[in-house]
N, C-alpha and C. Protein backbone atom coordinates (compact mmCIF):
# COMPACT_ATOMS: atom_id res chain seq x y z
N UNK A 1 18.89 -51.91 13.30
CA UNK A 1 18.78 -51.01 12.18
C UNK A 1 17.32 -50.58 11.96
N UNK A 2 16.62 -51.78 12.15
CA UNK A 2 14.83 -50.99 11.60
C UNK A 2 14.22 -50.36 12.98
N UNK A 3 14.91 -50.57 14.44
CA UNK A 3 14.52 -49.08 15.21
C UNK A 3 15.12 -48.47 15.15
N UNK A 4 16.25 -48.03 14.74
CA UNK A 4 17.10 -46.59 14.61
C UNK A 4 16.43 -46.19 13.43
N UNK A 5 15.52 -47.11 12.02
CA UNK A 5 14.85 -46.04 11.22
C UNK A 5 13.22 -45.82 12.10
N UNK A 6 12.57 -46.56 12.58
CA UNK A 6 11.61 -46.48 13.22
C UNK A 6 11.50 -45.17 14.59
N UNK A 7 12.87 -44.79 15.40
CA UNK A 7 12.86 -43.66 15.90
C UNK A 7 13.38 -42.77 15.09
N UNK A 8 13.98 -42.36 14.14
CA UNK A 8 14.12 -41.63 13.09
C UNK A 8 13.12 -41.20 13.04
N UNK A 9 11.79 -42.45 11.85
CA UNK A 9 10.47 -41.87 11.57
C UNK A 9 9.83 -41.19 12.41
N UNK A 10 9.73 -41.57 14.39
CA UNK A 10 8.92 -41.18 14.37
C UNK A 10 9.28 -39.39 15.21
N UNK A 11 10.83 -39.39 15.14
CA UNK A 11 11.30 -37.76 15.39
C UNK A 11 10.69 -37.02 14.57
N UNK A 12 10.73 -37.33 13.47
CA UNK A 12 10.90 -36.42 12.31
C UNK A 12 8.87 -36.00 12.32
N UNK A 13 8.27 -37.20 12.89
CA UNK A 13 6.83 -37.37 12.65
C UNK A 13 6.64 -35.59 13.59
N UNK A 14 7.37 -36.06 15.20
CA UNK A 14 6.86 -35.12 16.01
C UNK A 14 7.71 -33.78 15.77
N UNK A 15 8.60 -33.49 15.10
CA UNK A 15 9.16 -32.62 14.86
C UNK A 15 7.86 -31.66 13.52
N UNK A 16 7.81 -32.02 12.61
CA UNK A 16 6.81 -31.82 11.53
C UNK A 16 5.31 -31.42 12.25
N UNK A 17 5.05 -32.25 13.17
CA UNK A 17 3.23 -31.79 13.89
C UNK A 17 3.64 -30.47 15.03
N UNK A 18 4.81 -30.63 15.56
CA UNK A 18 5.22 -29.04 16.22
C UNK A 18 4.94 -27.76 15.45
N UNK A 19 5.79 -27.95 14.42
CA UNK A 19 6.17 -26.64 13.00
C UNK A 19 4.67 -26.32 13.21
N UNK A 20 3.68 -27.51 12.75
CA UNK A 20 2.65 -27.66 11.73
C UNK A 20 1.88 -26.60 12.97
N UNK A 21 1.62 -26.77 14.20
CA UNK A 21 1.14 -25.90 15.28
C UNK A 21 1.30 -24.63 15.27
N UNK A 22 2.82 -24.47 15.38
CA UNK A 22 3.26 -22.91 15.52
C UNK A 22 2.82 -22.58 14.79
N UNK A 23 3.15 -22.71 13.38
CA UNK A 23 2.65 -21.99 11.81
C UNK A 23 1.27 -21.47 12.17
N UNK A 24 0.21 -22.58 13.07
CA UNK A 24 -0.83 -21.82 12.38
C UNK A 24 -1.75 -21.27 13.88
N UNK A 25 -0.60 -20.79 14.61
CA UNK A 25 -0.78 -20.03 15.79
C UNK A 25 -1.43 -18.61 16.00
N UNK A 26 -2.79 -17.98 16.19
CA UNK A 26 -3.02 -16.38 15.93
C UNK A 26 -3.03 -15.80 16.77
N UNK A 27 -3.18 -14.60 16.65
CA UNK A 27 -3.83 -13.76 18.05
C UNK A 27 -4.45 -12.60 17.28
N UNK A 28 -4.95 -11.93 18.28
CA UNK A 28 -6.19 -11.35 17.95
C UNK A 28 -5.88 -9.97 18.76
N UNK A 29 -5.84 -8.90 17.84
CA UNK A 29 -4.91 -7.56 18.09
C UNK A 29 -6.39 -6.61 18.13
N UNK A 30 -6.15 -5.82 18.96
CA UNK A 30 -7.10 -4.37 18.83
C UNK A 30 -6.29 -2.84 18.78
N UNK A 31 -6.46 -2.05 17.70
CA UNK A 31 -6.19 -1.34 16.90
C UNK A 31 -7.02 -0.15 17.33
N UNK A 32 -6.55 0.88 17.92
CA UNK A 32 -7.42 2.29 18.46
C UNK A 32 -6.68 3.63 17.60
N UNK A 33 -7.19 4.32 16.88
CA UNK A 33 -6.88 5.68 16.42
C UNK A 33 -7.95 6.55 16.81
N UNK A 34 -7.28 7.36 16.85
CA UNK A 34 -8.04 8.96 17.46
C UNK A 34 -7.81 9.54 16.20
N UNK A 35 -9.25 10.56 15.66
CA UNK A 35 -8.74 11.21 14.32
C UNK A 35 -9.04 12.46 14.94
N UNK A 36 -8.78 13.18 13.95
CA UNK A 36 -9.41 14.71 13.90
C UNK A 36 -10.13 15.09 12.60
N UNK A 37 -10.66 16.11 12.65
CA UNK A 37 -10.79 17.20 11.45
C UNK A 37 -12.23 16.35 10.75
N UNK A 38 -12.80 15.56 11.23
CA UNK A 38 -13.85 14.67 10.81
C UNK A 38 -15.31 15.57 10.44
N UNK A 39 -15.37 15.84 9.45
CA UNK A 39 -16.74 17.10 8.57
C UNK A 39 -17.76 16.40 8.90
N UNK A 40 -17.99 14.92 8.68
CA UNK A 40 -18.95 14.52 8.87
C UNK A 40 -19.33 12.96 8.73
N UNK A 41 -19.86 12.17 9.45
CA UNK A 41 -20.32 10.57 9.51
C UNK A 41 -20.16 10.11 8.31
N UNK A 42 -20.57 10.56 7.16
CA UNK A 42 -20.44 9.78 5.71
C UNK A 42 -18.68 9.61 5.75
N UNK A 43 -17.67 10.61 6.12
CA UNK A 43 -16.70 10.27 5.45
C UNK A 43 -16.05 9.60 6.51
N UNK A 44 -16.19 8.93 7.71
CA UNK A 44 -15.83 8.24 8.58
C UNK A 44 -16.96 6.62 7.99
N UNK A 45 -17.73 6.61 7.62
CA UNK A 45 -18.18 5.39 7.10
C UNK A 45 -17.39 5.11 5.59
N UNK A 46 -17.16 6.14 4.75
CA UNK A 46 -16.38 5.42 4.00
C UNK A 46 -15.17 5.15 4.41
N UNK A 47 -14.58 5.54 5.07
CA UNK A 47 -13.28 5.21 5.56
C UNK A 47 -13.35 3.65 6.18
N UNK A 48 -14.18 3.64 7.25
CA UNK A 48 -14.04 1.73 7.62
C UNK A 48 -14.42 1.05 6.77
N UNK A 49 -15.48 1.37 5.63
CA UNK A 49 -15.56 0.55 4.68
C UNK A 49 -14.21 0.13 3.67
N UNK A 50 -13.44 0.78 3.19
CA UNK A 50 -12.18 0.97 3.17
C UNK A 50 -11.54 0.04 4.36
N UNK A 51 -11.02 0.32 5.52
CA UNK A 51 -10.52 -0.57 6.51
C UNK A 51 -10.77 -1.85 6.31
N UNK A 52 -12.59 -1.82 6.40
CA UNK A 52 -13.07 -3.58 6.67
C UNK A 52 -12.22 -4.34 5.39
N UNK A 53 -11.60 -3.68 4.11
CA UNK A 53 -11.34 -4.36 2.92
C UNK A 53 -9.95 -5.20 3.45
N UNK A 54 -9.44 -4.75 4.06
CA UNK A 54 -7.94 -4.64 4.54
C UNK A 54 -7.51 -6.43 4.82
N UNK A 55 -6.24 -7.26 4.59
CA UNK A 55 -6.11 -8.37 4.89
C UNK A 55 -5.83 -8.89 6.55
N UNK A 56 -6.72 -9.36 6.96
CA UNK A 56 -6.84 -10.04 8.59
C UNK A 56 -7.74 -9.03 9.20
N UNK A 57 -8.28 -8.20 8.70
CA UNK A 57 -9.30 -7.14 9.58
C UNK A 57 -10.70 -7.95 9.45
N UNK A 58 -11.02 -7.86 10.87
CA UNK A 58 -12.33 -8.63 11.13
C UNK A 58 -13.58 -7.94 11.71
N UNK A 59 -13.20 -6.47 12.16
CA UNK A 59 -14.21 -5.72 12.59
C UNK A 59 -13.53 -4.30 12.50
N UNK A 60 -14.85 -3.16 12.04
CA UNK A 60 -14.32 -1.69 12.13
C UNK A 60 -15.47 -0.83 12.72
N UNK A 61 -14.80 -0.52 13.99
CA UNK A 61 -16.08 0.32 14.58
C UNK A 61 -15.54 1.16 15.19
N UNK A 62 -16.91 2.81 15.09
CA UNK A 62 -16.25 3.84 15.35
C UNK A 62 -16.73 4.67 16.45
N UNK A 63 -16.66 5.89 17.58
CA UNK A 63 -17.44 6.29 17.70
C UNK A 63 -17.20 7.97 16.50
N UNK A 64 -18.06 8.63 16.78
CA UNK A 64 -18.06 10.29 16.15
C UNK A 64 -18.61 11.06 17.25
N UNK A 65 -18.16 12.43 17.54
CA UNK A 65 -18.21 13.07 17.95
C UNK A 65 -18.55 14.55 17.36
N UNK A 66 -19.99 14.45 16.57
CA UNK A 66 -19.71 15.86 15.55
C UNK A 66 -19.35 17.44 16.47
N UNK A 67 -19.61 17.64 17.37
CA UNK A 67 -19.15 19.05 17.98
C UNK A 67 -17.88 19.25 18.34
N UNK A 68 -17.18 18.32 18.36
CA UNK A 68 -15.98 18.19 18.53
C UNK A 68 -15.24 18.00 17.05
N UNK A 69 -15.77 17.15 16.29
CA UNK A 69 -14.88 17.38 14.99
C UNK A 69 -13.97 16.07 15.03
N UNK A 70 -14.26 15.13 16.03
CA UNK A 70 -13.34 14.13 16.47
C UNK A 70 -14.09 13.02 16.64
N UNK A 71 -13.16 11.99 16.47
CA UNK A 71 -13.90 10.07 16.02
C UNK A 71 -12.13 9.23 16.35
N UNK A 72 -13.03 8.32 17.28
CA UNK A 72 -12.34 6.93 17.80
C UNK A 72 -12.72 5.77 16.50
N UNK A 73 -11.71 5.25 16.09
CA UNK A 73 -11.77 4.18 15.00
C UNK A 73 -11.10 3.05 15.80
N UNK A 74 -12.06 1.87 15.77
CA UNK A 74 -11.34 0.56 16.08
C UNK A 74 -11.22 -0.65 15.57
N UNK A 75 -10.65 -0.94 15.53
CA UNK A 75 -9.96 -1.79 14.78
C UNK A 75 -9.78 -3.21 14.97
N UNK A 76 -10.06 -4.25 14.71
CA UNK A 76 -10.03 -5.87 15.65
C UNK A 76 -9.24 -6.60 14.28
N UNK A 77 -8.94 -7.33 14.54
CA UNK A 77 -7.25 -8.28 13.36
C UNK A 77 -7.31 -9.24 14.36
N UNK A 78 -7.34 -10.52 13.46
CA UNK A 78 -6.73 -11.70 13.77
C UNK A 78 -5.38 -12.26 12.82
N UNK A 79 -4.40 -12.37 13.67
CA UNK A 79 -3.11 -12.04 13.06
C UNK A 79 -2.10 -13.19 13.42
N UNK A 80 -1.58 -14.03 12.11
CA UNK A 80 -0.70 -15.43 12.21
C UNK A 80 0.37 -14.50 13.13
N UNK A 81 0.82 -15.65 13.98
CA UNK A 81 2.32 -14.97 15.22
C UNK A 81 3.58 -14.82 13.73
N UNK A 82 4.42 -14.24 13.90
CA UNK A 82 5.06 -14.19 12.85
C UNK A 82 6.46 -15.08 13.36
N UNK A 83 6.73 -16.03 12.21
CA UNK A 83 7.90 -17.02 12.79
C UNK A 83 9.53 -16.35 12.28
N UNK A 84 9.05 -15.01 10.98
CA UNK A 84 10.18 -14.80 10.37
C UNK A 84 9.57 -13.52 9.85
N UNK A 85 10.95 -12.68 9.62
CA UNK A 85 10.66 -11.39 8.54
C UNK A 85 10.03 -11.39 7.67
N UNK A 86 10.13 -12.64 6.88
CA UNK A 86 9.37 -12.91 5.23
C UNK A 86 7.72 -13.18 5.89
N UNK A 87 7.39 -13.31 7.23
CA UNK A 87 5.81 -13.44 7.11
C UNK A 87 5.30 -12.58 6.62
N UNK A 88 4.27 -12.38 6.14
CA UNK A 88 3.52 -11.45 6.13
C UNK A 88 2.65 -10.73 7.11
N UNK A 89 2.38 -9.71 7.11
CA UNK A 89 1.68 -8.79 8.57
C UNK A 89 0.74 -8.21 8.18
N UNK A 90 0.05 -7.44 9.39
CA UNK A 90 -0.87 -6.41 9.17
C UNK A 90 0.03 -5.36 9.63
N UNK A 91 -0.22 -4.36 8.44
CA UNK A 91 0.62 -3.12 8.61
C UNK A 91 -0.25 -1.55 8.42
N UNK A 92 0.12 -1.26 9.79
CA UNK A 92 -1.06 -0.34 10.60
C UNK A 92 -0.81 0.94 9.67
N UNK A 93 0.04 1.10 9.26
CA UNK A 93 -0.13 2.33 8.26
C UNK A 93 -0.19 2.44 7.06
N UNK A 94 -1.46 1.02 6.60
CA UNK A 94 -2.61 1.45 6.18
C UNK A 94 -3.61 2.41 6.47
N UNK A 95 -3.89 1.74 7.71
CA UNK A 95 -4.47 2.46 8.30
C UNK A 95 -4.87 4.02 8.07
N UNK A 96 -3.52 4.15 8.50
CA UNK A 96 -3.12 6.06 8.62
C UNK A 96 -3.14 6.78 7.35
N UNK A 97 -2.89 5.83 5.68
CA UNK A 97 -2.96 6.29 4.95
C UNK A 97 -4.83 6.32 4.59
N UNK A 98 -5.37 5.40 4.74
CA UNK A 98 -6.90 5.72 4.42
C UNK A 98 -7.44 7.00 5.19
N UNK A 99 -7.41 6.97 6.76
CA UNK A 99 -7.71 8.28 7.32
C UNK A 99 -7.21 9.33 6.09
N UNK A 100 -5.59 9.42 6.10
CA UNK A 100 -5.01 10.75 5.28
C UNK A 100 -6.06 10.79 4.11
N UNK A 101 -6.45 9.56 3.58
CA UNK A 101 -7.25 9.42 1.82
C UNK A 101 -8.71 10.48 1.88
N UNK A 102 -8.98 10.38 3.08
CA UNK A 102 -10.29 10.88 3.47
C UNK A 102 -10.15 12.19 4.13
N UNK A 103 -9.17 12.52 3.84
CA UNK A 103 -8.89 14.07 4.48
C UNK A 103 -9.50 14.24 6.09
N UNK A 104 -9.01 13.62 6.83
CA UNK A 104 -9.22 13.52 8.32
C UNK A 104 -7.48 12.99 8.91
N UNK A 105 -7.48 14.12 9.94
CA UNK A 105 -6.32 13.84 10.72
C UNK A 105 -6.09 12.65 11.80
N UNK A 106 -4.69 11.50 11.95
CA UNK A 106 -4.96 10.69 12.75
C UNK A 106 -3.54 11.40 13.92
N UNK A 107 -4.46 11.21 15.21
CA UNK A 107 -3.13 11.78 16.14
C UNK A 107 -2.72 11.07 17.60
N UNK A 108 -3.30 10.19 17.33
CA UNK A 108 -3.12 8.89 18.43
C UNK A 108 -3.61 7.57 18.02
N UNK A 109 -2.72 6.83 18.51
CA UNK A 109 -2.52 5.23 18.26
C UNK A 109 -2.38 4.99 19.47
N UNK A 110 -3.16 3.39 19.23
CA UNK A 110 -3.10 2.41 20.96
C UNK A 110 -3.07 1.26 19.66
N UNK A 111 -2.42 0.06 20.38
CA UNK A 111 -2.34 -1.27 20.04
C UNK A 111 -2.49 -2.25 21.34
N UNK A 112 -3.36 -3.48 21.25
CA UNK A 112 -3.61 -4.00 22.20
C UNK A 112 -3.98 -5.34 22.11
N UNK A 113 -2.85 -6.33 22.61
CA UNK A 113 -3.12 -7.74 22.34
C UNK A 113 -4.35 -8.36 23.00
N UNK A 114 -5.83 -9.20 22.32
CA UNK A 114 -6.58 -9.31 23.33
C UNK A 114 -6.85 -10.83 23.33
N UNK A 115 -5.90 -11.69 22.51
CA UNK A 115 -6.09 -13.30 22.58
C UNK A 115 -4.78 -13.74 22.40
């Protein structure tokens, strides 16, 4: 009886330090938009300033292109693996709504796992 509770305890031990792993498993996502219609550097700096606020965003860097009117925004997230629907995420259209906030067009997306 006290090893059938003694392997009990210690299932339940290694069952519990598994969970406890997965749960706190990340990876580390890179995030590429192409904008348009970009007037000028100030309103592409407020915009990642905006981004950098964002939950799991860890870096926002851009290039600009003023003769063109066009800017690469990137994006770096470190992001829990999700075990269920109810996790919570990073949800990229944020993103798309700050560009829209700043009156600049977004017209390409890349996503790219890099850890």
């Amino acid at each position: 009886m006290k090893s059938m509770f003694f392997m009990f305890f210690l299932l339940l031990s290694f069952i519990l330090s598994c969970q406890e792993k997965i749960n706190t498993k990340q990876i580390k996502v890179k995030y590429s938009y192409n904008i348009e219609q970009v007037e000028s550097e100030e309103q592409l700096i407020s915009a990642t300033k905006e981004i950098k606020t964002l939950k799991y965003v860890d870096e926002v860097k851009y290039i600009y292109k003023p003769d063109m009117r066009r800017a690469l925004i990137v994006i770096y997230t470190t992001q829990k693996v999700r075990q269920s629907e109810a996790d919570d995420e990073f949800n990229i259209t944020n993103i798309k709504n700050i560009v829209l906030k700043h009156k600049m067009l977004p017209y390409d997306f890349t996503e790219k796992i890099i850890d």
